[in-house]
N, C-alpha and C. Protein backbone atom coordinates (compact mmCIF):
# COMPACT_ATOMS: atom_id res chain seq x y z
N UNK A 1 -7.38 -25.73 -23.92
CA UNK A 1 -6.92 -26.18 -25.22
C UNK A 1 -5.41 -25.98 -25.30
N UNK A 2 -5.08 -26.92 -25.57
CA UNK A 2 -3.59 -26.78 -25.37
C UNK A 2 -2.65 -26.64 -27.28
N UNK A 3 -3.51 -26.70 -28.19
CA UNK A 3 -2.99 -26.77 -29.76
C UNK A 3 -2.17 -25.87 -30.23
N UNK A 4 -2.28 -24.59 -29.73
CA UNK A 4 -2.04 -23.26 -29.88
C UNK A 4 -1.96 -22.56 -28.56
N UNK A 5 -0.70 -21.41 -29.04
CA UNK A 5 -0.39 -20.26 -28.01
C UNK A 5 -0.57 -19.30 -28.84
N UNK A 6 -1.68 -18.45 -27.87
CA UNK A 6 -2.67 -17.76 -28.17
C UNK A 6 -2.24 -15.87 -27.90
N UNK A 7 -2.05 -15.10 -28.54
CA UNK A 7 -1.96 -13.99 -27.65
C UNK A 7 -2.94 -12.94 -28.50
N UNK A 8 -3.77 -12.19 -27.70
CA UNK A 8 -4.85 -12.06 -27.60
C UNK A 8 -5.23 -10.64 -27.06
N UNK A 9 -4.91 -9.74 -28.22
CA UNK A 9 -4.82 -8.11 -27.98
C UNK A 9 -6.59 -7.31 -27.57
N UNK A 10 -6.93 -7.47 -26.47
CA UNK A 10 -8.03 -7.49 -25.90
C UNK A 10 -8.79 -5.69 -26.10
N UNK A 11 -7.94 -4.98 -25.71
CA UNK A 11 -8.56 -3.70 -25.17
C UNK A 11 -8.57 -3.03 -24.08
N UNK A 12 -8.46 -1.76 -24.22
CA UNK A 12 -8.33 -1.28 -22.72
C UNK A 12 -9.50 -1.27 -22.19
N UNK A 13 -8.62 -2.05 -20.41
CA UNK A 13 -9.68 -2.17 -19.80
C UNK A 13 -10.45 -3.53 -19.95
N UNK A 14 -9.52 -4.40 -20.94
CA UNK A 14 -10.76 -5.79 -21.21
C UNK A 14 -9.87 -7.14 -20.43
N UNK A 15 -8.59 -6.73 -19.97
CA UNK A 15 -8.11 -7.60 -19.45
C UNK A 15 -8.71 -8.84 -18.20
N UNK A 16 -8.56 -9.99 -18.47
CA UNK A 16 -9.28 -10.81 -18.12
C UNK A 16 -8.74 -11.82 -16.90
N UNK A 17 -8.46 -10.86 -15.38
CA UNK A 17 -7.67 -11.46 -14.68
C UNK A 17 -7.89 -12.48 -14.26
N UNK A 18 -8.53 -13.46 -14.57
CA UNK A 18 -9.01 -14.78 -14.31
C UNK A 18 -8.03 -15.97 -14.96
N UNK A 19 -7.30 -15.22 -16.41
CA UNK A 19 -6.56 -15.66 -17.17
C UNK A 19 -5.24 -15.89 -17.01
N UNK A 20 -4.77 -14.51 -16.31
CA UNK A 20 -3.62 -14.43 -16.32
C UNK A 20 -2.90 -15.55 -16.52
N UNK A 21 -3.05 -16.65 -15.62
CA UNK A 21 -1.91 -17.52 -15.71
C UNK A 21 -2.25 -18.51 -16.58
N UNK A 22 -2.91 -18.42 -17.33
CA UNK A 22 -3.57 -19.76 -18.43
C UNK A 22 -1.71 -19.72 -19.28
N UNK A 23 -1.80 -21.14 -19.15
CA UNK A 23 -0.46 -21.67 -20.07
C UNK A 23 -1.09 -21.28 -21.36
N UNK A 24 0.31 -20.74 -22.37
CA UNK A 24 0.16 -20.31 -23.96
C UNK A 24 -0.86 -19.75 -24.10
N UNK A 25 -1.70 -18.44 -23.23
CA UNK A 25 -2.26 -17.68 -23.15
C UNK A 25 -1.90 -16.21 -22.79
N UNK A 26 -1.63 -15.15 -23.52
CA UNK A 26 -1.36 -13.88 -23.24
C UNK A 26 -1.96 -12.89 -23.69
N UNK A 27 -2.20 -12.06 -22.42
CA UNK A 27 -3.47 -10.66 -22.87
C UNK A 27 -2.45 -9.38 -22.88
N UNK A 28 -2.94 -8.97 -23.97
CA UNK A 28 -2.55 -6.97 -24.23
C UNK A 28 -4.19 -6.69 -24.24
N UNK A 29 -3.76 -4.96 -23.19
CA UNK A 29 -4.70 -4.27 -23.67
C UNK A 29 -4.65 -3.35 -25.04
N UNK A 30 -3.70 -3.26 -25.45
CA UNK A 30 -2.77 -2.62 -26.45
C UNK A 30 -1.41 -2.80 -27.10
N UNK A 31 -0.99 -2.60 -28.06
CA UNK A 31 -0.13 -3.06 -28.25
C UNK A 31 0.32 -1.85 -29.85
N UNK A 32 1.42 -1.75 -30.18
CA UNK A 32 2.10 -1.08 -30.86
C UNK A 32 3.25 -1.20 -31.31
N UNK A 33 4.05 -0.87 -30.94
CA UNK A 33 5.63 -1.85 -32.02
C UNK A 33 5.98 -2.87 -31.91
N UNK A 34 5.11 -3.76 -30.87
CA UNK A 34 5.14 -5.00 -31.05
C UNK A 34 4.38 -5.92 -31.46
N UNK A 35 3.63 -5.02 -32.26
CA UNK A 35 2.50 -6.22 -33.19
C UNK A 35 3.40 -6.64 -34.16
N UNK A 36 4.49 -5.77 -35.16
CA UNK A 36 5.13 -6.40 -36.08
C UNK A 36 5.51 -7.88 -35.96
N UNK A 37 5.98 -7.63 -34.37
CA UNK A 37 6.84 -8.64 -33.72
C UNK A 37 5.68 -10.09 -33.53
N UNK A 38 4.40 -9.58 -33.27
CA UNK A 38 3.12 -10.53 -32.82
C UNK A 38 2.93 -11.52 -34.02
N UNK A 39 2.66 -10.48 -35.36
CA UNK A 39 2.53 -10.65 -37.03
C UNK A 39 3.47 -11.60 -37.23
N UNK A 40 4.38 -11.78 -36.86
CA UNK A 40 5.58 -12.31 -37.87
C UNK A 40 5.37 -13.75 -36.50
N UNK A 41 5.34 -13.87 -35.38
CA UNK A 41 4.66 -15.44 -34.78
C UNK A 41 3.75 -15.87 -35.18
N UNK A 42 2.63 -14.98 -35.83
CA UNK A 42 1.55 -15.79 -36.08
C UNK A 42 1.13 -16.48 -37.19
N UNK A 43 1.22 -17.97 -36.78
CA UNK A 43 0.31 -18.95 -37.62
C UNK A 43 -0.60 -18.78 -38.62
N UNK A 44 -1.74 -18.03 -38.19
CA UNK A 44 -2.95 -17.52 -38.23
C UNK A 44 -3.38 -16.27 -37.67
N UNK A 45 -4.26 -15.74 -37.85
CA UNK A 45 -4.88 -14.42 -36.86
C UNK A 45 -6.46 -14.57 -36.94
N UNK A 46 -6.80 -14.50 -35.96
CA UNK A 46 -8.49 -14.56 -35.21
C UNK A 46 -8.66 -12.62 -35.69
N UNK A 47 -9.36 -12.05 -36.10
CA UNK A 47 -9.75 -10.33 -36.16
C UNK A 47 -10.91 -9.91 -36.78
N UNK A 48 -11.20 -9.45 -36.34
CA UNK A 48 -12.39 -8.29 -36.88
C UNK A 48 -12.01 -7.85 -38.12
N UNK A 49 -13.02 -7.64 -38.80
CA UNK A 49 -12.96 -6.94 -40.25
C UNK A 49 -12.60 -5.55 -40.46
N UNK A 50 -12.35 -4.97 -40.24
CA UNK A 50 -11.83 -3.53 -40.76
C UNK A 50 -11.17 -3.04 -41.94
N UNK A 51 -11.24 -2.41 -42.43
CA UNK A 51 -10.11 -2.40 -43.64
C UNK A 51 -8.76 -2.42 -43.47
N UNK A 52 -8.15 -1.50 -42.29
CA UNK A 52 -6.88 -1.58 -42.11
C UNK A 52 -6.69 -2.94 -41.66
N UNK A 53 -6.94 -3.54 -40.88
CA UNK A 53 -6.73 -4.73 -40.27
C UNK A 53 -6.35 -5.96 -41.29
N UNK A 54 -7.76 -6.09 -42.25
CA UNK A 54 -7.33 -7.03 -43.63
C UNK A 54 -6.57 -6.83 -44.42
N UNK A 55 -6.41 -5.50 -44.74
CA UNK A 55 -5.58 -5.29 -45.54
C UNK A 55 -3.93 -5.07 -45.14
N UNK A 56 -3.83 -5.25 -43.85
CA UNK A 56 -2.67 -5.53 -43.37
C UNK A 56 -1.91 -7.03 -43.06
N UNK A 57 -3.49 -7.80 -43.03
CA UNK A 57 -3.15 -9.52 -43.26
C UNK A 57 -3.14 -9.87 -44.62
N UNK A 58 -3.60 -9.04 -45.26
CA UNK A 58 -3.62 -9.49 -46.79
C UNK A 58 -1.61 -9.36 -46.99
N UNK A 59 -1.26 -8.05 -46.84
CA UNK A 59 -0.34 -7.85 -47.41
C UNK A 59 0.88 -8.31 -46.42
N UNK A 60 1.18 -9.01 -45.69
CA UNK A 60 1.50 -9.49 -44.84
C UNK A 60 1.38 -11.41 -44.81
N UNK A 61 0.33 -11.36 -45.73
CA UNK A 61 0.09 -12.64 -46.44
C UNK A 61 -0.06 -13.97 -44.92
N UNK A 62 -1.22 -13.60 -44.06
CA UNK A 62 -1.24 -14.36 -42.75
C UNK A 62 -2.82 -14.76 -42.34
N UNK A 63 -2.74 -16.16 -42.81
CA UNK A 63 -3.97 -16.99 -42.75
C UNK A 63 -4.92 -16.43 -41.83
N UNK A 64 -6.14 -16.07 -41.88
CA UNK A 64 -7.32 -15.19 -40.52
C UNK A 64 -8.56 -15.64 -40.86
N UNK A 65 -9.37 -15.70 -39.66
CA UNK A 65 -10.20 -15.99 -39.49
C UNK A 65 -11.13 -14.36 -39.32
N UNK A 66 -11.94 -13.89 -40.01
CA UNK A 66 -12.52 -12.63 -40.03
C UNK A 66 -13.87 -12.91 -38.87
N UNK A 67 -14.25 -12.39 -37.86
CA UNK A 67 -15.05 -12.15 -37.33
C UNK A 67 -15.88 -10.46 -37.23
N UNK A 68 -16.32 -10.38 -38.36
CA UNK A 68 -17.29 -9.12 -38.58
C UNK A 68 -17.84 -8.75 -37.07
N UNK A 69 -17.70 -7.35 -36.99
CA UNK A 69 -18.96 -6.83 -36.53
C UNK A 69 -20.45 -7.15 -37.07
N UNK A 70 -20.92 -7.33 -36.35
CA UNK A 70 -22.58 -7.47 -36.81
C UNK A 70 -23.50 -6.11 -37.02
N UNK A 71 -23.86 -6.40 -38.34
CA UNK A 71 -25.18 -4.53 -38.92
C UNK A 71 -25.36 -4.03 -37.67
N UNK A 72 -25.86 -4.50 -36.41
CA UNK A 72 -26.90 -3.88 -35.13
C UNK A 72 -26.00 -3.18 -34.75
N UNK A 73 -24.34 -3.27 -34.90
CA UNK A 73 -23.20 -2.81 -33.55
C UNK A 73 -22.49 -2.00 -35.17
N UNK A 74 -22.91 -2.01 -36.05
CA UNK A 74 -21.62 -1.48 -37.00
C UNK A 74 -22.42 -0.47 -38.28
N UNK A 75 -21.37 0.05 -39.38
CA UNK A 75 -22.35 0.63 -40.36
C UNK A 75 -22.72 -0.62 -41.53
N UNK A 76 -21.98 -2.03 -41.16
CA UNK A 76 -22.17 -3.09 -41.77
C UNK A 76 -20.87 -3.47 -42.62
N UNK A 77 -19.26 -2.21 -42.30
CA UNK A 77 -18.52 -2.27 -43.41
C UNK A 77 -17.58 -3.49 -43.23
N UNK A 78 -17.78 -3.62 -42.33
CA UNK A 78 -17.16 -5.25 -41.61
C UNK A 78 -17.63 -6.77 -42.08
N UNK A 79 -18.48 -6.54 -42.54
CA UNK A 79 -19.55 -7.50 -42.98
C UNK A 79 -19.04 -7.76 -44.64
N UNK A 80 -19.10 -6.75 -45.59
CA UNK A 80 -18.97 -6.43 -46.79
C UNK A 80 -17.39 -6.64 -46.75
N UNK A 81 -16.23 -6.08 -46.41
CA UNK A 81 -15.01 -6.82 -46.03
C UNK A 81 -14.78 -8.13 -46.29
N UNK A 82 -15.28 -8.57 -45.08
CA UNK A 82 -15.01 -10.19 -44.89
C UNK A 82 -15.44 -10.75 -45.76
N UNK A 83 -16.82 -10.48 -46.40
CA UNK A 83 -17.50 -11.24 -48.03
C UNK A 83 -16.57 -10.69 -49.04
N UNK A 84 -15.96 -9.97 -48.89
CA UNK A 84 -15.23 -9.58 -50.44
C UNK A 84 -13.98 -10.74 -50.00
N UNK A 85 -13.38 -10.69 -48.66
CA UNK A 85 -12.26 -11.06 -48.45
C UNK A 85 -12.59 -12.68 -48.65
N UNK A 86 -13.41 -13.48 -48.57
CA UNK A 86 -13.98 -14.48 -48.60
C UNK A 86 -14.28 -14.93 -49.72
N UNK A 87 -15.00 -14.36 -50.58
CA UNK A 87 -14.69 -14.49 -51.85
C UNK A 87 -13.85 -14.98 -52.49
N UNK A 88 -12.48 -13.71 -51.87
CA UNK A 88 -11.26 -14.14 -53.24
C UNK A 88 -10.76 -15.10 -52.75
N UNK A 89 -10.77 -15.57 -51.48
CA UNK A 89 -10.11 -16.31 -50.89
C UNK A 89 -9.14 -16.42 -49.63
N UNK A 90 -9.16 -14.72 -49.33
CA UNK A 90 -8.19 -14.68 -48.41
C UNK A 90 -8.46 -14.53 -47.25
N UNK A 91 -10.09 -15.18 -46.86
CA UNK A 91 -10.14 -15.20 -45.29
C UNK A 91 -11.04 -16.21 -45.80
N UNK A 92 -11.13 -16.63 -43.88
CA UNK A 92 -12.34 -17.16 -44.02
C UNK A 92 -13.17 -16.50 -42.58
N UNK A 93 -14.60 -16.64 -42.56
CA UNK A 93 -15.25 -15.81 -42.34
C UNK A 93 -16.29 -16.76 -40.96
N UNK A 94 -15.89 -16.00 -40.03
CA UNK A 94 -17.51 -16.46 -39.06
C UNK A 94 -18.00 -15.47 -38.47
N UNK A 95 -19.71 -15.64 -39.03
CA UNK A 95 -20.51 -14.60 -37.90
C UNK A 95 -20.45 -14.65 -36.94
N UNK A 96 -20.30 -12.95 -36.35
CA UNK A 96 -20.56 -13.23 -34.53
C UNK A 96 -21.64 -13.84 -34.47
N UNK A 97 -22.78 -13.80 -34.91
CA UNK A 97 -24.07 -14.95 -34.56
C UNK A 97 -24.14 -15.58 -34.40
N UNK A 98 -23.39 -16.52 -34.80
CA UNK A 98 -22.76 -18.16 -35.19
C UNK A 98 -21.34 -18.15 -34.45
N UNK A 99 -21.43 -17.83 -33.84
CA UNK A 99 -20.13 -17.86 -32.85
C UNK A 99 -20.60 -18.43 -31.35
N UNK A 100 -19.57 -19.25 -31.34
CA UNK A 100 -19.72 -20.22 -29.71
C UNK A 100 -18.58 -21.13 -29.67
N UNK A 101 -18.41 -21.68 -28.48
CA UNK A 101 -16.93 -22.29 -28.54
C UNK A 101 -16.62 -22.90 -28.92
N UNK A 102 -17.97 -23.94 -29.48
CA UNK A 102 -17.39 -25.45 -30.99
C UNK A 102 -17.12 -24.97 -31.89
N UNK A 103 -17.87 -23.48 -32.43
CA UNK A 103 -17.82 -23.09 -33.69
C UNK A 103 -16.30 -22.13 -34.21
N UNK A 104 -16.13 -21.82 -33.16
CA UNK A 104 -14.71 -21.00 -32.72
C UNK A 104 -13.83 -22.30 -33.30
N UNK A 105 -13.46 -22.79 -32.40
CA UNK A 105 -12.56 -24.26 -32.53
C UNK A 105 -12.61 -24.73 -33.57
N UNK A 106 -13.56 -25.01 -34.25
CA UNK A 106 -13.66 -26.12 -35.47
C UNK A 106 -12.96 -24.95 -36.42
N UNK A 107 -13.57 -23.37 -36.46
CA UNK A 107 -12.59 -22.87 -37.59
C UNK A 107 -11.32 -22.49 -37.37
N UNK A 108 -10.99 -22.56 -36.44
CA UNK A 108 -9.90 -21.89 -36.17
C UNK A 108 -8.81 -23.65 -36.45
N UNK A 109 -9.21 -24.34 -36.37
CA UNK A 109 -9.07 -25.97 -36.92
C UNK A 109 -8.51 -26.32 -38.16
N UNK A 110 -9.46 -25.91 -38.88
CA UNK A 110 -9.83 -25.96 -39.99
C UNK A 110 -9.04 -24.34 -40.75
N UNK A 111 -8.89 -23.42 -40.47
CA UNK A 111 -7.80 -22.41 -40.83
C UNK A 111 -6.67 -23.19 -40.99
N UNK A 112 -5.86 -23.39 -39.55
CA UNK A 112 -4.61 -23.90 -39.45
C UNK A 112 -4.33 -25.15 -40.12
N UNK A 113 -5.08 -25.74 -40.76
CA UNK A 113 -4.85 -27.19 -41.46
C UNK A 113 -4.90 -26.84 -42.97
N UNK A 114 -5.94 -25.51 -43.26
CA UNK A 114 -5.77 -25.60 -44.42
C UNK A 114 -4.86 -23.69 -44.92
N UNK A 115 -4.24 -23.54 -44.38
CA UNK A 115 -3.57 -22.19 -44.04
C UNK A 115 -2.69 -21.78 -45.41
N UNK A 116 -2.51 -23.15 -46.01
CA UNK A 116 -1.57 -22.93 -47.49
C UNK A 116 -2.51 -22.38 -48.27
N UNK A 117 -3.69 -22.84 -48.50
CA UNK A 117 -4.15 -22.49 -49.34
C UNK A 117 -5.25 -21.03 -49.26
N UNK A 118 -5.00 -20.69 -48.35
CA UNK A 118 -5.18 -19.04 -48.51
C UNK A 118 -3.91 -18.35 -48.51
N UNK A 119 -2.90 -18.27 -48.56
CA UNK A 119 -1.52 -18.06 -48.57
C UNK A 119 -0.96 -18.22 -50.00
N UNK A 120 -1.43 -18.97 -50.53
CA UNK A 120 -1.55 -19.24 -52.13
C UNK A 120 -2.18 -18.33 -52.80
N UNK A 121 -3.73 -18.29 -52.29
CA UNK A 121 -4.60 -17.45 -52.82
C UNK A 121 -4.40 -15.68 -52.41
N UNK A 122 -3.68 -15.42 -51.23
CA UNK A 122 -2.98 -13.79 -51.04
C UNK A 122 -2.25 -13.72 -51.71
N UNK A 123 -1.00 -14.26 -52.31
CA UNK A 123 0.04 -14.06 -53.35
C UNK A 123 -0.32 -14.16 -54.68
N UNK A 124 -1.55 -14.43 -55.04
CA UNK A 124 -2.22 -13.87 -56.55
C UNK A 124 -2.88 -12.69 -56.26
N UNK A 125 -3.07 -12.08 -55.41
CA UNK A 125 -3.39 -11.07 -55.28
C UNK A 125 -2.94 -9.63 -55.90
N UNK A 126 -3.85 -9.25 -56.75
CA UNK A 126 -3.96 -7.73 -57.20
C UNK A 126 -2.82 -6.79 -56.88
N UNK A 127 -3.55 -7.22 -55.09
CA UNK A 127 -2.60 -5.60 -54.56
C UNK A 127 -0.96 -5.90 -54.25
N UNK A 128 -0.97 -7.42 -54.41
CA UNK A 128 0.70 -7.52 -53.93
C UNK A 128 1.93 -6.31 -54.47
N UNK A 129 1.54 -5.56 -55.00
CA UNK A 129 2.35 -5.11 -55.45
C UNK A 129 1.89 -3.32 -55.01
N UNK A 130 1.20 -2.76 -54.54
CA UNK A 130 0.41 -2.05 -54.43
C UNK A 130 1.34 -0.44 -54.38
N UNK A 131 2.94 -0.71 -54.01
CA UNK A 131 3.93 0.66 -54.22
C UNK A 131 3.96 0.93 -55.74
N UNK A 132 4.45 -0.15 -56.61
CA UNK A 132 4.93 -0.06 -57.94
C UNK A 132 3.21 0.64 -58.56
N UNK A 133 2.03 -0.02 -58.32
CA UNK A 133 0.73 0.39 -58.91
C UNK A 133 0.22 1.68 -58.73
N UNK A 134 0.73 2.17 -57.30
CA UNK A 134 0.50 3.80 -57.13
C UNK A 134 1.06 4.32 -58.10
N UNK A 135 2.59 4.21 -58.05
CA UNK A 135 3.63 5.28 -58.25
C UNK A 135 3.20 5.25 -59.99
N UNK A 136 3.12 3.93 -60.49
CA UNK A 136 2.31 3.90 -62.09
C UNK A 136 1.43 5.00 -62.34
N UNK A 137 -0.01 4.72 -61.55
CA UNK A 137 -0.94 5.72 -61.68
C UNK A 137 -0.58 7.24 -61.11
N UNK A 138 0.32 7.46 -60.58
CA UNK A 138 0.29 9.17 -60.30
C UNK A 138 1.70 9.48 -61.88
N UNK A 139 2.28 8.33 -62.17
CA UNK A 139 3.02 8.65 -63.63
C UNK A 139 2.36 9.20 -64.55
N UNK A 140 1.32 7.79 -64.95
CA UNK A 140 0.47 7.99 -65.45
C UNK A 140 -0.64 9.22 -65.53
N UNK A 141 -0.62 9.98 -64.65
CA UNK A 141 -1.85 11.24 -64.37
C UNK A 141 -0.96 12.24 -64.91
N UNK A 142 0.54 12.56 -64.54
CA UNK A 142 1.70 13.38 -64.86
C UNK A 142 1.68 13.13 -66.30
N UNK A 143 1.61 12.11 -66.83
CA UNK A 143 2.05 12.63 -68.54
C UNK A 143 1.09 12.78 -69.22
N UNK A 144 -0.57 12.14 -68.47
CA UNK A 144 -1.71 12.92 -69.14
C UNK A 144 -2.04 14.25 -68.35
N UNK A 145 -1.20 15.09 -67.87
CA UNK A 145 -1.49 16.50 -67.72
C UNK A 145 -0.48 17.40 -68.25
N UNK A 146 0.48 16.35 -69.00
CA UNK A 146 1.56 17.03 -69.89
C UNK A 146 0.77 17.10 -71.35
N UNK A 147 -0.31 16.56 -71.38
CA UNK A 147 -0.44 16.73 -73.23
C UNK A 147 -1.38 17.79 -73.44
């Protein structure tokens, strides 16, 4: 597939030397001060549900495709994630179950074509603001433990 250049933070140990030389294809087993650098190329992002993870595309405001862990492999919090995140709008969501290489493609398709409008829908977001809303509520706790 040539639509997209792909880079593709695998895992240690998951590197896929068969790949190596695939044009607009690049594997990390890891990666660290240069994800900022990864974040700020990417189009879109393909990821697993986690909380840190979404909530770092949320606030970062970067179109994704959520691929949950599945209940059998997880405590299910991956699952509940991606439906909340799906919901509001700011992912969109495929089961690993339902995962195969048309089904891959068509969303990952279908992300990048329609990418404004979850990008729209992260910037109404609640938490955009999420420094000023702390620092409120620990104000707020300070002058109700002054009365």
């Amino acid at each position: 597939m040539t639509d997209f250049q792909v880079i593709h933070i695998c895992g240690k140990d998951k590197i896929d030397n068969l790949l190596l030389n695939t044009t607009g294809y690049k594997q990390f087993e890891y990666v660290k001060a240069e994800l900022k650098d990864m974040f700020a190329l990417a189009d879109i992002v393909i990821s697993r549900a986690g909380a840190n993870a979404i909530c770092e595309l949320l606030a970062l405001k970067i179109p994704n495709l959520l691929i949950p862990l599945p209940a059998k492999s997880s405590r299910g919090d991956q699952i509940l994630n991606a439906e909340s995140f799906e919901a509001q709008g700011f992912s969109m969501v495929l089961k690993e179950e339902d995962l195969d290489d048309n089904t891959l493609l068509e969303k990952i398709h279908e992300l990048y074509f329609t990418k404004d409008t979850y990008i729209k829908n992260m910037n109404k977001s609640v938490t955009h603001d999420s420094i000023r809303t702390i620092a409120g509520l620990i104000e707020d706790t300070v002058a109700e433990s002054k009365k």
